[in-house]
N, C-alpha and C. Protein backbone atom coordinates (compact mmCIF):
# COMPACT_ATOMS: atom_id res chain seq x y z
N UNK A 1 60.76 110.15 51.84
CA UNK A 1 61.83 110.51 52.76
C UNK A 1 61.54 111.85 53.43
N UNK A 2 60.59 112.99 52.57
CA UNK A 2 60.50 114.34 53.22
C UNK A 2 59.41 113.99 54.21
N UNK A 3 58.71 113.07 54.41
CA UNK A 3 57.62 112.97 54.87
C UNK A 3 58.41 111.88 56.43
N UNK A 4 58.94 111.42 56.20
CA UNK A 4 59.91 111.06 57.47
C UNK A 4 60.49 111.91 58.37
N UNK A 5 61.46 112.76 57.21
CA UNK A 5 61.84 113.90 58.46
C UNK A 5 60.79 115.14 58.62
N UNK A 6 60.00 115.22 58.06
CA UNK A 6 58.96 116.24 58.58
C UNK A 6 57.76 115.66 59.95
N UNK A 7 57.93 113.98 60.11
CA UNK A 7 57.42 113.68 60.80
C UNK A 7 57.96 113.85 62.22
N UNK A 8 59.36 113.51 61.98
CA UNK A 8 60.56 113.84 63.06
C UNK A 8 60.45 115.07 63.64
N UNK A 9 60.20 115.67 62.74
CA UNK A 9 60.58 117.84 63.08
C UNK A 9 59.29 117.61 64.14
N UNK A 10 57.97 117.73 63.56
CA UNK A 10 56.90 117.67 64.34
C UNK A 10 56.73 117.23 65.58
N UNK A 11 57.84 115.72 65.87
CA UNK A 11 57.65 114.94 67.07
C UNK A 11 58.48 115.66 68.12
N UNK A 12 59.28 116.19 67.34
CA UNK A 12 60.36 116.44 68.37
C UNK A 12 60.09 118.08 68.43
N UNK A 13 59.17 118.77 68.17
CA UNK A 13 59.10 119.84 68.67
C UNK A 13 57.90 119.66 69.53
N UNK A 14 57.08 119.24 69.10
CA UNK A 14 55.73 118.31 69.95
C UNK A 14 56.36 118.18 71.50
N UNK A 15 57.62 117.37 71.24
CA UNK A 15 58.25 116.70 72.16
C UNK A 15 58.77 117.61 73.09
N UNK A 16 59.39 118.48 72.68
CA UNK A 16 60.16 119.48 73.50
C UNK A 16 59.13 120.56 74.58
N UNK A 17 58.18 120.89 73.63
CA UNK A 17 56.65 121.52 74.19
C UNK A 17 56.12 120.67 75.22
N UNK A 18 56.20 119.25 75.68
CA UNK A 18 55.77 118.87 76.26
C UNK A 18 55.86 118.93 77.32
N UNK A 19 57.32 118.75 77.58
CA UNK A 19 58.62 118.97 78.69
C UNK A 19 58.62 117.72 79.22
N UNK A 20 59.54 117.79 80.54
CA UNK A 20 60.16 116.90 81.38
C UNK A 20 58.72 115.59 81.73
N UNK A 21 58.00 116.66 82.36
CA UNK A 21 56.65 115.86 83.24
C UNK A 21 56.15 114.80 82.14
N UNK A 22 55.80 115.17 81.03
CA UNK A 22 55.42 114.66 79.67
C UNK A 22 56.11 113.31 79.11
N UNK A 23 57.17 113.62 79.39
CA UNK A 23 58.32 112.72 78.81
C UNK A 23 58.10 111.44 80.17
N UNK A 24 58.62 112.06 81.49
CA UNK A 24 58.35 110.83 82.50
C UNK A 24 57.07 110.17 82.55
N UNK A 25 56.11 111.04 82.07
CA UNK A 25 54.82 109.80 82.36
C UNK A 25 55.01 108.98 81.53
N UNK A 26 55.44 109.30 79.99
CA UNK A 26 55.63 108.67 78.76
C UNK A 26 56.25 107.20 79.29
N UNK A 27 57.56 107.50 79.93
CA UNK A 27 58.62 106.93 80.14
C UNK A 27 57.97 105.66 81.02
N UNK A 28 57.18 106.08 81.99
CA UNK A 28 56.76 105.33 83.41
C UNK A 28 55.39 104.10 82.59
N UNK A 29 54.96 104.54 81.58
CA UNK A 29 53.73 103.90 80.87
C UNK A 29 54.32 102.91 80.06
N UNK A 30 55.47 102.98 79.03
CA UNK A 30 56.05 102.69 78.46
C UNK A 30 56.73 101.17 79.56
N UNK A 31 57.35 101.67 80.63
CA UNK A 31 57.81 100.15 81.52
C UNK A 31 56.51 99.65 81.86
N UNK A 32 55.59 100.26 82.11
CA UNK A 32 54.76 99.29 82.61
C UNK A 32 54.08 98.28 81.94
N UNK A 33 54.06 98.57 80.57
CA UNK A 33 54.06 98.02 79.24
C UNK A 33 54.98 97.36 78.97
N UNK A 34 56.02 97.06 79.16
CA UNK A 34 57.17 96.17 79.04
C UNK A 34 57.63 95.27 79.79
N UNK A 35 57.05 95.66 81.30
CA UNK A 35 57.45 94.57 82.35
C UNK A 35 55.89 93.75 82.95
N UNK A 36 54.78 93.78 81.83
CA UNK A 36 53.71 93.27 81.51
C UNK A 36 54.01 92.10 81.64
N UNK A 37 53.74 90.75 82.32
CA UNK A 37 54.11 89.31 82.05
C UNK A 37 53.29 88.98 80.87
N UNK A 38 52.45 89.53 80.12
CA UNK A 38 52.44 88.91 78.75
C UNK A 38 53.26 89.71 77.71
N UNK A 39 53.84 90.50 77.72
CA UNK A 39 54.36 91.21 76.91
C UNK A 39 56.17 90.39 77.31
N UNK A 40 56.41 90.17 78.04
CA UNK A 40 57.62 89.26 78.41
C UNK A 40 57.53 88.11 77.84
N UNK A 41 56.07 87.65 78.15
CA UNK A 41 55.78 86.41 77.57
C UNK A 41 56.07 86.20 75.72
N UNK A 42 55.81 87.09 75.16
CA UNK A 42 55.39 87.09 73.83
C UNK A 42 56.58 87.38 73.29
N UNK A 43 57.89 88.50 74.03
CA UNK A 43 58.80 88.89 73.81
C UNK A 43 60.32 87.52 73.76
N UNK A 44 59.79 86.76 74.69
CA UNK A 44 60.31 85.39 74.97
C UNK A 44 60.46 84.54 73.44
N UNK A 45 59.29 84.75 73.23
CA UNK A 45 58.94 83.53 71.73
C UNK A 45 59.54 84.16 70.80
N UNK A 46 59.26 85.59 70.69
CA UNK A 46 59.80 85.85 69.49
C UNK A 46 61.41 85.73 69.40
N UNK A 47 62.18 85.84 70.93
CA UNK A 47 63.53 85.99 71.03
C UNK A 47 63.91 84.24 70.50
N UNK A 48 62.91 83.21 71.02
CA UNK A 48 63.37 81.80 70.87
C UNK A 48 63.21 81.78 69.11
N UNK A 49 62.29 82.44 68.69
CA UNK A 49 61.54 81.57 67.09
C UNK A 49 62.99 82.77 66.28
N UNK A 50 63.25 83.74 66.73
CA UNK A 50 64.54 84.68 65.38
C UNK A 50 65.40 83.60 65.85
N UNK A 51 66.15 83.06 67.25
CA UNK A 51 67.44 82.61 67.38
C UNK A 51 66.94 80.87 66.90
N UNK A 52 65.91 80.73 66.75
CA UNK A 52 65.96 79.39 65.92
C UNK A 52 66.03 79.50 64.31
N UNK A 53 65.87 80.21 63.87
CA UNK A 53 65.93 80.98 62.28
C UNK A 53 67.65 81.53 61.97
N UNK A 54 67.67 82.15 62.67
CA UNK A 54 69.33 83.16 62.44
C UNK A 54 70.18 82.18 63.17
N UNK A 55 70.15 81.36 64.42
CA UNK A 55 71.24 80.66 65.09
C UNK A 55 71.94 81.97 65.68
N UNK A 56 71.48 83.17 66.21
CA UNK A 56 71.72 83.97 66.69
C UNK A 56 71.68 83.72 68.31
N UNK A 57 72.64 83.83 69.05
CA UNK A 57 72.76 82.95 70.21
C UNK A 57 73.27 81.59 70.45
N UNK A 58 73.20 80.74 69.77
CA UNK A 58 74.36 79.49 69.94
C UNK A 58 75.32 79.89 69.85
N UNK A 59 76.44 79.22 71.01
CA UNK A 59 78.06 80.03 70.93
C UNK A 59 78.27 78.29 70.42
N UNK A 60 79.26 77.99 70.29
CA UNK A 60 79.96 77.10 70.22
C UNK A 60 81.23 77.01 70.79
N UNK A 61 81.43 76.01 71.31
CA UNK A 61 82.28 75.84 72.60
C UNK A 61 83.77 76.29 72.29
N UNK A 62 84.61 76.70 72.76
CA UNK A 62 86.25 76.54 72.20
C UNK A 62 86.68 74.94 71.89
N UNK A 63 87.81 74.80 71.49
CA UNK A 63 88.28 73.57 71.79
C UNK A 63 87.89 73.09 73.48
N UNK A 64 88.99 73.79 74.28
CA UNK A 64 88.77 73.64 75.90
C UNK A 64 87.86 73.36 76.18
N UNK A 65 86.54 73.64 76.20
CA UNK A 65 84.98 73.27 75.88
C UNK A 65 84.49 74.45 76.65
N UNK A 66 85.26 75.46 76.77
CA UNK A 66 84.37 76.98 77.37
C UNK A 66 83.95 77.85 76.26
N UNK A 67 82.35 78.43 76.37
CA UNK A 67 82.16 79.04 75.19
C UNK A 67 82.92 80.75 75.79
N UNK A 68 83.45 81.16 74.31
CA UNK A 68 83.65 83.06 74.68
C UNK A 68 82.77 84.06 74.23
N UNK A 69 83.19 84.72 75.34
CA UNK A 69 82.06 86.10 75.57
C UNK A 69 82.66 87.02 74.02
N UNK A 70 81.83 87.48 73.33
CA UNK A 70 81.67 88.20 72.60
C UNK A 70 81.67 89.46 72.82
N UNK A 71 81.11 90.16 74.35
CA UNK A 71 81.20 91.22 74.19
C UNK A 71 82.26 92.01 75.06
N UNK A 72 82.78 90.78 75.71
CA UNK A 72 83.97 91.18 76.93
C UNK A 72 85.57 91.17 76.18
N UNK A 73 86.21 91.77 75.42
CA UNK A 73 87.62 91.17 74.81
C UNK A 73 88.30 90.58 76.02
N UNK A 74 89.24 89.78 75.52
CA UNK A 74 89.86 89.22 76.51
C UNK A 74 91.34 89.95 76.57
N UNK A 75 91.81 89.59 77.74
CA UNK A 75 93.06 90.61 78.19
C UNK A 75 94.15 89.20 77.89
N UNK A 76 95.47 89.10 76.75
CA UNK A 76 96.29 88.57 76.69
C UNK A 76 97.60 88.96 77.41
C-alpha cells in the first residue's frame, strides 16, 4: 500500500513539473490512441463478450413494452 501512494506522490509531482504543454500532448496522444479503429475495434468485443457474461445492458421491456432509462429519473 506504501508503495502505491509513494507511486502517486512521484506521479503527481512529476506531473505538476511538467505543466500544462505536457499534460496536452499527453492528452492529444492518448485520443489518438482511442479513436484508433482497432482499438474501437477491440474495445467493441470486449464491451459485447462482459455484457454477454454479466447481462449488463439487456433492459427488459416494461409491461407497456417500452424499456426505462436508468439514468434519466422520471418526472411523476
Amino acid at each position: 500500500m506504501k508503495g502505491i501512494l509513494l507511486g502517486a506522490a512521484v506521479g503527481y509531482v512529476l506531473g505538476a513539473r511538467a505543466g500544462r504543454k505536457r499534460y496536452d500532448q499527453i492528452v492529444r496522444a492518448y485520443r489518438v490512441l482511442a479513436d484508433h479503429p482497432a482499438v474501437q475495434g477491440a474495445a467493441g468485443i470486449v464491451r459485447a463478450k462482459v455484457g454477454e457474461k454479466t447481462g449488463f445492458g439487456r433492459h427488459q421491456p416494461n409491461a407497456n413494452g417500452h424499456r426505462r432509462d436508468p439514468v434519466i429519473p422520471r418526472a411523476h
